[in-house]
PDB file of N, CA and C in Angstrom:
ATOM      1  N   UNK A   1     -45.468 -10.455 -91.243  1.00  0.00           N
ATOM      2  CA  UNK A   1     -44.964 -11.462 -92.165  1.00  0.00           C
ATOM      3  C   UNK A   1     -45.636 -12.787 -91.808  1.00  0.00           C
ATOM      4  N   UNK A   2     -45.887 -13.739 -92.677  1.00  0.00           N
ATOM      5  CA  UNK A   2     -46.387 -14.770 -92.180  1.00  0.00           C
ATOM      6  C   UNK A   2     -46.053 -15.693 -92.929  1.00  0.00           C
ATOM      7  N   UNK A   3     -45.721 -16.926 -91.597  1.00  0.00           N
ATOM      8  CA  UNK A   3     -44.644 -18.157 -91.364  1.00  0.00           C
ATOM      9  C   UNK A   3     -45.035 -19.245 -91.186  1.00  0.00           C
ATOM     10  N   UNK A   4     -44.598 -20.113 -91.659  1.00  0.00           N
ATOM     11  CA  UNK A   4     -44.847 -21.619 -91.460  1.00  0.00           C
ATOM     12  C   UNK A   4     -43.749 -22.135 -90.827  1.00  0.00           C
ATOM     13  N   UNK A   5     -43.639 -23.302 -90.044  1.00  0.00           N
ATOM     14  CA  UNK A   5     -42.551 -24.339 -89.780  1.00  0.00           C
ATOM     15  C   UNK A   5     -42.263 -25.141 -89.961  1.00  0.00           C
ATOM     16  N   UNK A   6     -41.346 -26.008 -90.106  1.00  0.00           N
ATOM     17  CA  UNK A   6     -41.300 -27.429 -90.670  1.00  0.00           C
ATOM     18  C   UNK A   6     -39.817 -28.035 -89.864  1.00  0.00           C
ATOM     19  N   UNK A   7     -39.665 -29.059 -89.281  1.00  0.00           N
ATOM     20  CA  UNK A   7     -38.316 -29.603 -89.009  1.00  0.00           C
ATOM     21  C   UNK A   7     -37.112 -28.518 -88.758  1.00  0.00           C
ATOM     22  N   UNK A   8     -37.640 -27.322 -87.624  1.00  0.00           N
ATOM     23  CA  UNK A   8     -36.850 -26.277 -87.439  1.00  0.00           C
ATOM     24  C   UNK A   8     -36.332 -25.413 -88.789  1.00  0.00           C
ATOM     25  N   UNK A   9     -37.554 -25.841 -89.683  1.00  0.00           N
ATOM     26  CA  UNK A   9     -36.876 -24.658 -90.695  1.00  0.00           C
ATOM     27  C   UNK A   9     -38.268 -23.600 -90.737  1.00  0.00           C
ATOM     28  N   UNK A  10     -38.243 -22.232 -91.273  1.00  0.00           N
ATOM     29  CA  UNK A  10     -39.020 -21.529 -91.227  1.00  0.00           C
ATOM     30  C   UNK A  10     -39.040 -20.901 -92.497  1.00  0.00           C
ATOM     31  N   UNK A  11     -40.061 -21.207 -93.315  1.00  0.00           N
ATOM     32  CA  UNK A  11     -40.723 -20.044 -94.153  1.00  0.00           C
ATOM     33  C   UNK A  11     -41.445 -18.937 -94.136  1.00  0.00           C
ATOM     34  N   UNK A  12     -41.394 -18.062 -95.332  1.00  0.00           N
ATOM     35  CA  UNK A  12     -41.843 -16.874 -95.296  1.00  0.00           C
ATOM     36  C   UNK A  12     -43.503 -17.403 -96.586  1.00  0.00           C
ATOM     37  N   UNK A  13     -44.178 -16.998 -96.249  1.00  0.00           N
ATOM     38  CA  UNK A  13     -45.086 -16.700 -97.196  1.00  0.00           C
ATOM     39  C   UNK A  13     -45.454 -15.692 -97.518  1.00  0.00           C
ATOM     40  N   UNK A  14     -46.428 -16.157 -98.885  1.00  0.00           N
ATOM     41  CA  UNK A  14     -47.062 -14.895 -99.739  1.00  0.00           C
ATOM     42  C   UNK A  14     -47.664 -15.168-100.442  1.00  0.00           C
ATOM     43  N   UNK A  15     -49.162 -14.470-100.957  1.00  0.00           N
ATOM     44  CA  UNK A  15     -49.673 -14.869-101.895  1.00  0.00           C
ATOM     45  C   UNK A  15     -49.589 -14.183-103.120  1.00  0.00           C
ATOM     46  N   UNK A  16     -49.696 -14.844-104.327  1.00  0.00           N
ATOM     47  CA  UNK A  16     -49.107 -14.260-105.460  1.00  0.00           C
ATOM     48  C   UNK A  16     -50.905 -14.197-106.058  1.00  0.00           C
ATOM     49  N   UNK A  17     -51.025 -13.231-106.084  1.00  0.00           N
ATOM     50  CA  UNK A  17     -52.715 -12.942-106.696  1.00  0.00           C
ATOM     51  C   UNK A  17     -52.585 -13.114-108.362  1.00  0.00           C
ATOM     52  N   UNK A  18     -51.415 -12.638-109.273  1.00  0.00           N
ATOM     53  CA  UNK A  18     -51.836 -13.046-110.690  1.00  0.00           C
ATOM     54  C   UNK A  18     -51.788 -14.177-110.653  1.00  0.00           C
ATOM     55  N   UNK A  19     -51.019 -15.110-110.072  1.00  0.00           N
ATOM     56  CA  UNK A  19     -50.998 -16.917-110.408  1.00  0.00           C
ATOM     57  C   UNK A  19     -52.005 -17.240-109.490  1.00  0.00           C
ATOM     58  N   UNK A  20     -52.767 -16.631-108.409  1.00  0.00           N
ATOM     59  CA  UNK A  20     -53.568 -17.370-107.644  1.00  0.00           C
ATOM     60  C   UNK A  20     -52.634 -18.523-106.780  1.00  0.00           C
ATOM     61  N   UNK A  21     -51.743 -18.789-106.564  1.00  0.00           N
ATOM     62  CA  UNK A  21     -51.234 -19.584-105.217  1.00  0.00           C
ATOM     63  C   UNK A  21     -50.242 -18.798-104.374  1.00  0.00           C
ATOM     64  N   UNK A  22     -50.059 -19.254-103.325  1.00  0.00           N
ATOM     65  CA  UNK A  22     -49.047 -19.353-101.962  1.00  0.00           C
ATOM     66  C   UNK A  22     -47.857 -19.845-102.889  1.00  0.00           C
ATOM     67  N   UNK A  23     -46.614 -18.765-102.140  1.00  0.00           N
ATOM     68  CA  UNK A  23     -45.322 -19.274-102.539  1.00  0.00           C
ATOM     69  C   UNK A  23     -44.576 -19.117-101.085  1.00  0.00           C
ATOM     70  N   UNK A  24     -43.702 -19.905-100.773  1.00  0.00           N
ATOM     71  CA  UNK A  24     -43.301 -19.799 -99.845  1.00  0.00           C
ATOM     72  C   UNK A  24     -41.686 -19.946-100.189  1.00  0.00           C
ATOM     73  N   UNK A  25     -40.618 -19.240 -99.122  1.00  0.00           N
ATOM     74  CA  UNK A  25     -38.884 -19.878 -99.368  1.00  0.00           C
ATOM     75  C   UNK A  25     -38.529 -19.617 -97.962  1.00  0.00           C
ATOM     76  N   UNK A  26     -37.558 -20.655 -98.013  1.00  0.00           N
ATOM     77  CA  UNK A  26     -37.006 -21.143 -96.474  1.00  0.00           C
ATOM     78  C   UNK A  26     -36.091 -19.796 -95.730  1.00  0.00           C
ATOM     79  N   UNK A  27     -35.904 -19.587 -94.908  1.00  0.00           N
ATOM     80  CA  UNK A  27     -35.312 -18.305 -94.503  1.00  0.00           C
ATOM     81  C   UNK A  27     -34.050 -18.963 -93.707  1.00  0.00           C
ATOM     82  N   UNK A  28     -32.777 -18.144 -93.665  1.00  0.00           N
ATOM     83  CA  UNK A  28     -31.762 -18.656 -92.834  1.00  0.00           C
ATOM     84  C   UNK A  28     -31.073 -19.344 -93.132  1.00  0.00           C
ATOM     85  N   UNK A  29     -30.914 -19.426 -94.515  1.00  0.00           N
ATOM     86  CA  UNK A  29     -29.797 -20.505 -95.133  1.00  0.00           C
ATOM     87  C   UNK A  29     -29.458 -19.644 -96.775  1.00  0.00           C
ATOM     88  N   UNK A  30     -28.377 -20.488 -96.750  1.00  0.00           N
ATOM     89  CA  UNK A  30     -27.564 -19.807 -98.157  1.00  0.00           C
ATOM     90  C   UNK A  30     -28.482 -20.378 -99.522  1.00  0.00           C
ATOM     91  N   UNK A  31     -28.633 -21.726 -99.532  1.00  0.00           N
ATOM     92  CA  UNK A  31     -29.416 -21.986-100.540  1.00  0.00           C
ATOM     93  C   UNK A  31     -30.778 -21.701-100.606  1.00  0.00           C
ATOM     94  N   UNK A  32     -31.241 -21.501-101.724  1.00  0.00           N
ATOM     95  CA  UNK A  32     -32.402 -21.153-101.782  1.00  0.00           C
ATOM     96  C   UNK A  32     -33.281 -22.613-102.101  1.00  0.00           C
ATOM     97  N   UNK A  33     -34.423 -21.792-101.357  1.00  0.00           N
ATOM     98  CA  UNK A  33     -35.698 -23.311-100.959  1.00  0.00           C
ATOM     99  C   UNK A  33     -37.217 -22.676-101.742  1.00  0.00           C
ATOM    100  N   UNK A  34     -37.706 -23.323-102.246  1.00  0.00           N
ATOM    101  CA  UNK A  34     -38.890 -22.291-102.750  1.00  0.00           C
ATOM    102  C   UNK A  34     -39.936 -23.495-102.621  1.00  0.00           C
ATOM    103  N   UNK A  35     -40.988 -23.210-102.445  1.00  0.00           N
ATOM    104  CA  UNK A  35     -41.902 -24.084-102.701  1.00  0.00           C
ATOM    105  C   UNK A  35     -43.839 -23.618-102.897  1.00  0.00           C
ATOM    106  N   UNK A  36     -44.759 -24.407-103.614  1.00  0.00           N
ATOM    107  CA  UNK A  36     -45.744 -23.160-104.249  1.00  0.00           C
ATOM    108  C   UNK A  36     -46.846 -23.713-103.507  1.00  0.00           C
ATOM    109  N   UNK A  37     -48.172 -23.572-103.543  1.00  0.00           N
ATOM    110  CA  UNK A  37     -49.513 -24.809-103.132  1.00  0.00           C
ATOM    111  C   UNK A  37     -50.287 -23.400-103.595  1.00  0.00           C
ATOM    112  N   UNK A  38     -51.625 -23.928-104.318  1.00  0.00           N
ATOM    113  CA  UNK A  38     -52.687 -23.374-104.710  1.00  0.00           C
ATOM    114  C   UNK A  38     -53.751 -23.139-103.063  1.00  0.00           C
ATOM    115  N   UNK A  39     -53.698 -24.422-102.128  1.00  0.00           N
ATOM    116  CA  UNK A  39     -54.297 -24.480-100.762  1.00  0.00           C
ATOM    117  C   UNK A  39     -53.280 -24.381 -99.735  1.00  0.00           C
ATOM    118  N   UNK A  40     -53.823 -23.919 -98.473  1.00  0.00           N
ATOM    119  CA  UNK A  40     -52.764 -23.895 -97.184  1.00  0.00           C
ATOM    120  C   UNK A  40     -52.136 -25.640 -97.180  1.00  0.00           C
ATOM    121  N   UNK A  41     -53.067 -26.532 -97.321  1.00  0.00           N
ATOM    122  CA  UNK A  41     -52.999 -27.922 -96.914  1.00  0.00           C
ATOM    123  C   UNK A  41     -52.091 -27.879 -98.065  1.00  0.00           C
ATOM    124  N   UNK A  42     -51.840 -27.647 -99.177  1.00  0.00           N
ATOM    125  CA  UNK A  42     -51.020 -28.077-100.546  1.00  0.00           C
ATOM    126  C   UNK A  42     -49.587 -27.590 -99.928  1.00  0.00           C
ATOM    127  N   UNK A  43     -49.832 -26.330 -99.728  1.00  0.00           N
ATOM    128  CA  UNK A  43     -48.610 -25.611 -99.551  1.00  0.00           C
ATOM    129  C   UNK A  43     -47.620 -26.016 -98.159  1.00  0.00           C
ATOM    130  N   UNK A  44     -48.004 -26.287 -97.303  1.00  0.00           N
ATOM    131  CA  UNK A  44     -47.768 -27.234 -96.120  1.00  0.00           C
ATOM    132  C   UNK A  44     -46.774 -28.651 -96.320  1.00  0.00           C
ATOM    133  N   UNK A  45     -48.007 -29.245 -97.446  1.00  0.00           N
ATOM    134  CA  UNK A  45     -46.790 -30.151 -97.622  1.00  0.00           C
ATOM    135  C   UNK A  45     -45.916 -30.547 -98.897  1.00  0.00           C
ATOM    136  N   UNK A  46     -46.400 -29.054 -99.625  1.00  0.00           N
ATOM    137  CA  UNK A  46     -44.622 -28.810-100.889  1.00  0.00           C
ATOM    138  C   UNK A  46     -43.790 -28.309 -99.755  1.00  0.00           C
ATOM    139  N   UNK A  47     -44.070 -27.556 -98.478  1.00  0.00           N
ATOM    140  CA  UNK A  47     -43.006 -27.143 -97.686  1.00  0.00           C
ATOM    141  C   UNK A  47     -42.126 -28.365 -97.015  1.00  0.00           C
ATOM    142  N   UNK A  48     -42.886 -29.459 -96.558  1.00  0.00           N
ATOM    143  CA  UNK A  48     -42.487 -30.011 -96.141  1.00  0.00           C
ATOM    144  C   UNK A  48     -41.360 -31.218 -97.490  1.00  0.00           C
ATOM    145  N   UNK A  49     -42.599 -31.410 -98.163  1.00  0.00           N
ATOM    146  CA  UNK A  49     -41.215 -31.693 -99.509  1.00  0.00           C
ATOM    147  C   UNK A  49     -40.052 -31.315 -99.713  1.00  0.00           C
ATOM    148  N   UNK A  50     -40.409 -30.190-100.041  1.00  0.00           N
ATOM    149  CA  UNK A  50     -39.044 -29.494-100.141  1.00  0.00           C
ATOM    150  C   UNK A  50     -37.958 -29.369 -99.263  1.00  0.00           C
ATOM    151  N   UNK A  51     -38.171 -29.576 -97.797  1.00  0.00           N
ATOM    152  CA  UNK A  51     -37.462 -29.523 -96.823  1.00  0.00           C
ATOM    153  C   UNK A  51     -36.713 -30.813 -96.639  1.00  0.00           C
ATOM    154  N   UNK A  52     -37.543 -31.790 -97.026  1.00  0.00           N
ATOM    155  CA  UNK A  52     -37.087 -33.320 -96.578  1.00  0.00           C
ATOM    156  C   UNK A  52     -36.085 -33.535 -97.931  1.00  0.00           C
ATOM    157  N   UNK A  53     -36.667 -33.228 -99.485  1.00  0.00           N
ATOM    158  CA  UNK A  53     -36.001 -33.107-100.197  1.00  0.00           C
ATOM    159  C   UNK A  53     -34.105 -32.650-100.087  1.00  0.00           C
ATOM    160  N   UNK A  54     -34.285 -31.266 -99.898  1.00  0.00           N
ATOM    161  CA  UNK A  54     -33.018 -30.442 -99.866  1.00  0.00           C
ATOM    162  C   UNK A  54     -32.239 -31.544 -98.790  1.00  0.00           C
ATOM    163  N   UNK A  55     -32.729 -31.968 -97.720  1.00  0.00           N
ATOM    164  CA  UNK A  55     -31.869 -32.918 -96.688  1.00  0.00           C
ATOM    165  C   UNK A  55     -31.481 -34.082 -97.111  1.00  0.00           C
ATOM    166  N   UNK A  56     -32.301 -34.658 -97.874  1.00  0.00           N
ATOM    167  CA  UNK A  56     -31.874 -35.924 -98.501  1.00  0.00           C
ATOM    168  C   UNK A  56     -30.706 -35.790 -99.578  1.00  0.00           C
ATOM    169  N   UNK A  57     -30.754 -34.835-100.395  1.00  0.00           N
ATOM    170  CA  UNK A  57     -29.768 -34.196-101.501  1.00  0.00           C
ATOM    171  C   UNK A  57     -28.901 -33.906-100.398  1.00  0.00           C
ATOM    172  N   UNK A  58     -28.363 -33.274 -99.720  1.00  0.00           N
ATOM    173  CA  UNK A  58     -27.484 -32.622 -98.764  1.00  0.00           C
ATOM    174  C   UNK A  58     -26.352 -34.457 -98.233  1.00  0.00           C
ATOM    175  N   UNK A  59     -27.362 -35.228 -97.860  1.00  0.00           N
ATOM    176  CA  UNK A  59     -27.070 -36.736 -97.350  1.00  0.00           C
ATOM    177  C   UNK A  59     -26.054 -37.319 -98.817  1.00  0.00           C
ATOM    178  N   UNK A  60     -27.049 -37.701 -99.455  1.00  0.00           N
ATOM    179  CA  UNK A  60     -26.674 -37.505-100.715  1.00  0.00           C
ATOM    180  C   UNK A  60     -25.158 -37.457-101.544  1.00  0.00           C
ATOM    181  N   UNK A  61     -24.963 -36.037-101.353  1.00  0.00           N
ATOM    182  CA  UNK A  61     -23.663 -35.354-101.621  1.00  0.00           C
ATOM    183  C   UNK A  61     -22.661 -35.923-100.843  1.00  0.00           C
ATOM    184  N   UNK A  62     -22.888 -36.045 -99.627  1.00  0.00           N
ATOM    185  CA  UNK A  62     -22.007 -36.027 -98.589  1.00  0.00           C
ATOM    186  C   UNK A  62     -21.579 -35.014 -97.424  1.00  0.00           C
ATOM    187  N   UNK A  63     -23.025 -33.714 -97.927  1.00  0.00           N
ATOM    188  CA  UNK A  63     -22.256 -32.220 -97.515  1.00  0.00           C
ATOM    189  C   UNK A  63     -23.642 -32.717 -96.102  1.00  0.00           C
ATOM    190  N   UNK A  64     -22.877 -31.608 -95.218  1.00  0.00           N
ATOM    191  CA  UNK A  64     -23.514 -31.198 -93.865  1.00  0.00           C
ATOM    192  C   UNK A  64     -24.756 -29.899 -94.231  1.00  0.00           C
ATOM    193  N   UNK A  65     -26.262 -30.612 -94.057  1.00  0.00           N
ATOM    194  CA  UNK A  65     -27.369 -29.653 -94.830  1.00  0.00           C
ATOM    195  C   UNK A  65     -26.461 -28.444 -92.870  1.00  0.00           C
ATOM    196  N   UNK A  66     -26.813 -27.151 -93.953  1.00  0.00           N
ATOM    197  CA  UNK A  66     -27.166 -25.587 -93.021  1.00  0.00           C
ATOM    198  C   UNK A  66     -27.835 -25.730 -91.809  1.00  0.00           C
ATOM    199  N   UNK A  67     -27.621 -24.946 -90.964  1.00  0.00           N
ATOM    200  CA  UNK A  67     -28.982 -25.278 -90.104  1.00  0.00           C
ATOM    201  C   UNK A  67     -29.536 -23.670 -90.067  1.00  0.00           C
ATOM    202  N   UNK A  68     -30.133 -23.510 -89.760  1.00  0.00           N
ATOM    203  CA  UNK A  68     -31.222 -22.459 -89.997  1.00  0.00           C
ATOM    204  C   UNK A  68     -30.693 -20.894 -88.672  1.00  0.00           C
ATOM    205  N   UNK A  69     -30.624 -20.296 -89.161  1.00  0.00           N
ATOM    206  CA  UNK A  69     -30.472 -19.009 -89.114  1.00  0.00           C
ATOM    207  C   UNK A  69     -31.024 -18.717 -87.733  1.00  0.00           C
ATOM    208  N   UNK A  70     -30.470 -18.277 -86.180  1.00  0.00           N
ATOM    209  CA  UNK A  70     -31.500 -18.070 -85.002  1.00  0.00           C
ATOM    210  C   UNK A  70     -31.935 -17.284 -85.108  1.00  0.00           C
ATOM    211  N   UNK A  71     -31.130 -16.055 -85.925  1.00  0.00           N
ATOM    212  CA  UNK A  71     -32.112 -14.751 -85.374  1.00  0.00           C
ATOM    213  C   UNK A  71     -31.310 -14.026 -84.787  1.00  0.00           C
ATOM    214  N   UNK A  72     -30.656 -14.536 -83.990  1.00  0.00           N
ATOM    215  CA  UNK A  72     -29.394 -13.870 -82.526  1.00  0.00           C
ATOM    216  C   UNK A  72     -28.280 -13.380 -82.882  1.00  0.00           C
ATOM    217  N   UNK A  73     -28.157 -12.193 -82.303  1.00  0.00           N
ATOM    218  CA  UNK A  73     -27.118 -11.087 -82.576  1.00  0.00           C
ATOM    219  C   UNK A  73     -26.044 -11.298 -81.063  1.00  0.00           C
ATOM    220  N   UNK A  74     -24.746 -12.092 -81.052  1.00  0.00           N
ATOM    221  CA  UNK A  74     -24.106 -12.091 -79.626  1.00  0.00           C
ATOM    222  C   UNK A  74     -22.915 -10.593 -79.977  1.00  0.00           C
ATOM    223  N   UNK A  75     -23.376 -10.215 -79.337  1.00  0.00           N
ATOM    224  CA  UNK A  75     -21.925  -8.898 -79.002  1.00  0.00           C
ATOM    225  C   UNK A  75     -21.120  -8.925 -78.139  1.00  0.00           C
ATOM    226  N   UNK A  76     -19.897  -8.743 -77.923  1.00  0.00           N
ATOM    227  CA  UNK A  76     -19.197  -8.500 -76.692  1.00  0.00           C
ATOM    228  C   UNK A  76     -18.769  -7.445 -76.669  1.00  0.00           C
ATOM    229  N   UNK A  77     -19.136  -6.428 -75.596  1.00  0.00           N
ATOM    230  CA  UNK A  77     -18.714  -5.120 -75.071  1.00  0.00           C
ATOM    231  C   UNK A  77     -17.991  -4.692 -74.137  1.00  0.00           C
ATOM    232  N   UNK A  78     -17.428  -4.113 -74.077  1.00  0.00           N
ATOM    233  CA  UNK A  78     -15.394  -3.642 -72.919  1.00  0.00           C
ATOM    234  C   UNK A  78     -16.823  -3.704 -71.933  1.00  0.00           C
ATOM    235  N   UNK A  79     -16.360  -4.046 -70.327  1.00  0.00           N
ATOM    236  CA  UNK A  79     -17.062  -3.653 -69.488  1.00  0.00           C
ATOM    237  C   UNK A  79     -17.484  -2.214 -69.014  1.00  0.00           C
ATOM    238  N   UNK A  80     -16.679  -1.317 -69.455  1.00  0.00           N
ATOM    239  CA  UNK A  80     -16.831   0.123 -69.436  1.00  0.00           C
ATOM    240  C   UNK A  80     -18.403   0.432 -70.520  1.00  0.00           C
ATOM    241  N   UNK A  81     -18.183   0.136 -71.576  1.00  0.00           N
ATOM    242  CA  UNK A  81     -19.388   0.662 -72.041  1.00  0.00           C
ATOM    243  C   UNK A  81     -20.663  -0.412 -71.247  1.00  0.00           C
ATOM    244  N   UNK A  82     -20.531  -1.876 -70.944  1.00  0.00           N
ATOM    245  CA  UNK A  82     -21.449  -2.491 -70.059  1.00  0.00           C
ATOM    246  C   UNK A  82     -21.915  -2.075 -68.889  1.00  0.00           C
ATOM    247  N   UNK A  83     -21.258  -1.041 -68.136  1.00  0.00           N
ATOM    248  CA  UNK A  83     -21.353  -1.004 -66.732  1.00  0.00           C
ATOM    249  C   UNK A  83     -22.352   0.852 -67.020  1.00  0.00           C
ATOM    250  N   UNK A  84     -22.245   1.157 -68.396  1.00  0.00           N
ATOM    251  CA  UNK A  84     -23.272   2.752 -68.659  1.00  0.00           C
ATOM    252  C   UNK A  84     -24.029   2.289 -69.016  1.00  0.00           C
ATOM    253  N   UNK A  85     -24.681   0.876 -69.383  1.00  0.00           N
ATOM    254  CA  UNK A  85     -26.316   0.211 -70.045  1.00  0.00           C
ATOM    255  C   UNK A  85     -27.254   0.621 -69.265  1.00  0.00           C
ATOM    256  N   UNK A  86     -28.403   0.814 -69.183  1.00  0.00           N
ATOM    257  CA  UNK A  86     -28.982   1.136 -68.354  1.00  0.00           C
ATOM    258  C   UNK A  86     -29.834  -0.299 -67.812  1.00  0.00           C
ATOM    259  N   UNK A  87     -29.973  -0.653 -66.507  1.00  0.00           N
ATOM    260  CA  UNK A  87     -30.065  -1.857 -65.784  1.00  0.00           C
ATOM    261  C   UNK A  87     -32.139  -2.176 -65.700  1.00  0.00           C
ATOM    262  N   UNK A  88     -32.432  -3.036 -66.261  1.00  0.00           N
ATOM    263  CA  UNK A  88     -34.139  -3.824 -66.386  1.00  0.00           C
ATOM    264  C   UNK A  88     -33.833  -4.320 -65.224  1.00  0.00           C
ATOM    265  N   UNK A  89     -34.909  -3.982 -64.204  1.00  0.00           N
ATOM    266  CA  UNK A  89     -34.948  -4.187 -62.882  1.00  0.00           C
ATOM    267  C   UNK A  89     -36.258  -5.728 -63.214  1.00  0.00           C
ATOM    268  N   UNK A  90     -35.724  -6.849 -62.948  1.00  0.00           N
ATOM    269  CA  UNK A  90     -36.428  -7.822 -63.133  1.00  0.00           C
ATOM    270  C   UNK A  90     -38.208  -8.009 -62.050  1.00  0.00           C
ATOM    271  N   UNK A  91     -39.315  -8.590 -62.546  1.00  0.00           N
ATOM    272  CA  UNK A  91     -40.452  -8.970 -61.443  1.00  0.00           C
ATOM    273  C   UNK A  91     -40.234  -9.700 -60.329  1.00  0.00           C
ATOM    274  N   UNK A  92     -41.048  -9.678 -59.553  1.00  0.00           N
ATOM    275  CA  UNK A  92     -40.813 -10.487 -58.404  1.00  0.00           C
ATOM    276  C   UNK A  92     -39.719 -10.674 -57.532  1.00  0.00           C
ATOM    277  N   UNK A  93     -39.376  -9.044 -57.241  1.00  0.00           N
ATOM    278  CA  UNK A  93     -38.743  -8.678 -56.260  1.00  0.00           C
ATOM    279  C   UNK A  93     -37.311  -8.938 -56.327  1.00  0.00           C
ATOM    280  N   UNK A  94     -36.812  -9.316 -56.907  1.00  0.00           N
ATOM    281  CA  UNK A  94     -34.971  -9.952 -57.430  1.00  0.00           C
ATOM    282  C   UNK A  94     -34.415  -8.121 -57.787  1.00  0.00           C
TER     283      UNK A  94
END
């Protein structure tokens, strides 16, 4: 997949071959973010538009903008099933 960054937000790209440009949308948030560029340099900074945009609207309103999605899955497991995990013996001798 391939990603851009901007102010801790992260897009997905793609190129759309019948229109000929890059479309990109923000990942990790409820609203949707879209933004297009015919060049990497174009598309870079509709991303960044769009990003500063949606925050300023967010200010705006009065609402608290999302913050972006980590990625991270936290589980908590009974120590019984923790103590059958099987144990990553760390480098450098520990």
């Amino acid at each position: 997949m391939n990603t851009m960054t901007h102010g801790g937000h992260t897009a997905r790209i793609e190129f759309d071959e019948r229109d000929g440009i890059f479309a990109g949308r923000v990942l990790g948030l409820r609203s949707i973010i879209s933004f297009h560029g015919e060049t990497v340099a174009e598309l870079r900074r509709e991303f960044a538009v769009a990003v500063d945009d949606y925050l300023r609207d967010c200010n705006e309103q009065g609402l608290a903008p999302e913050k972006p999605a980590s990625g991270r899955l936290l589980l908590r497991v009974s120590p019984e099933v923790l103590s059958r995990a099987p144990r990553r013996r760390l480098r450098g001798g520990a």
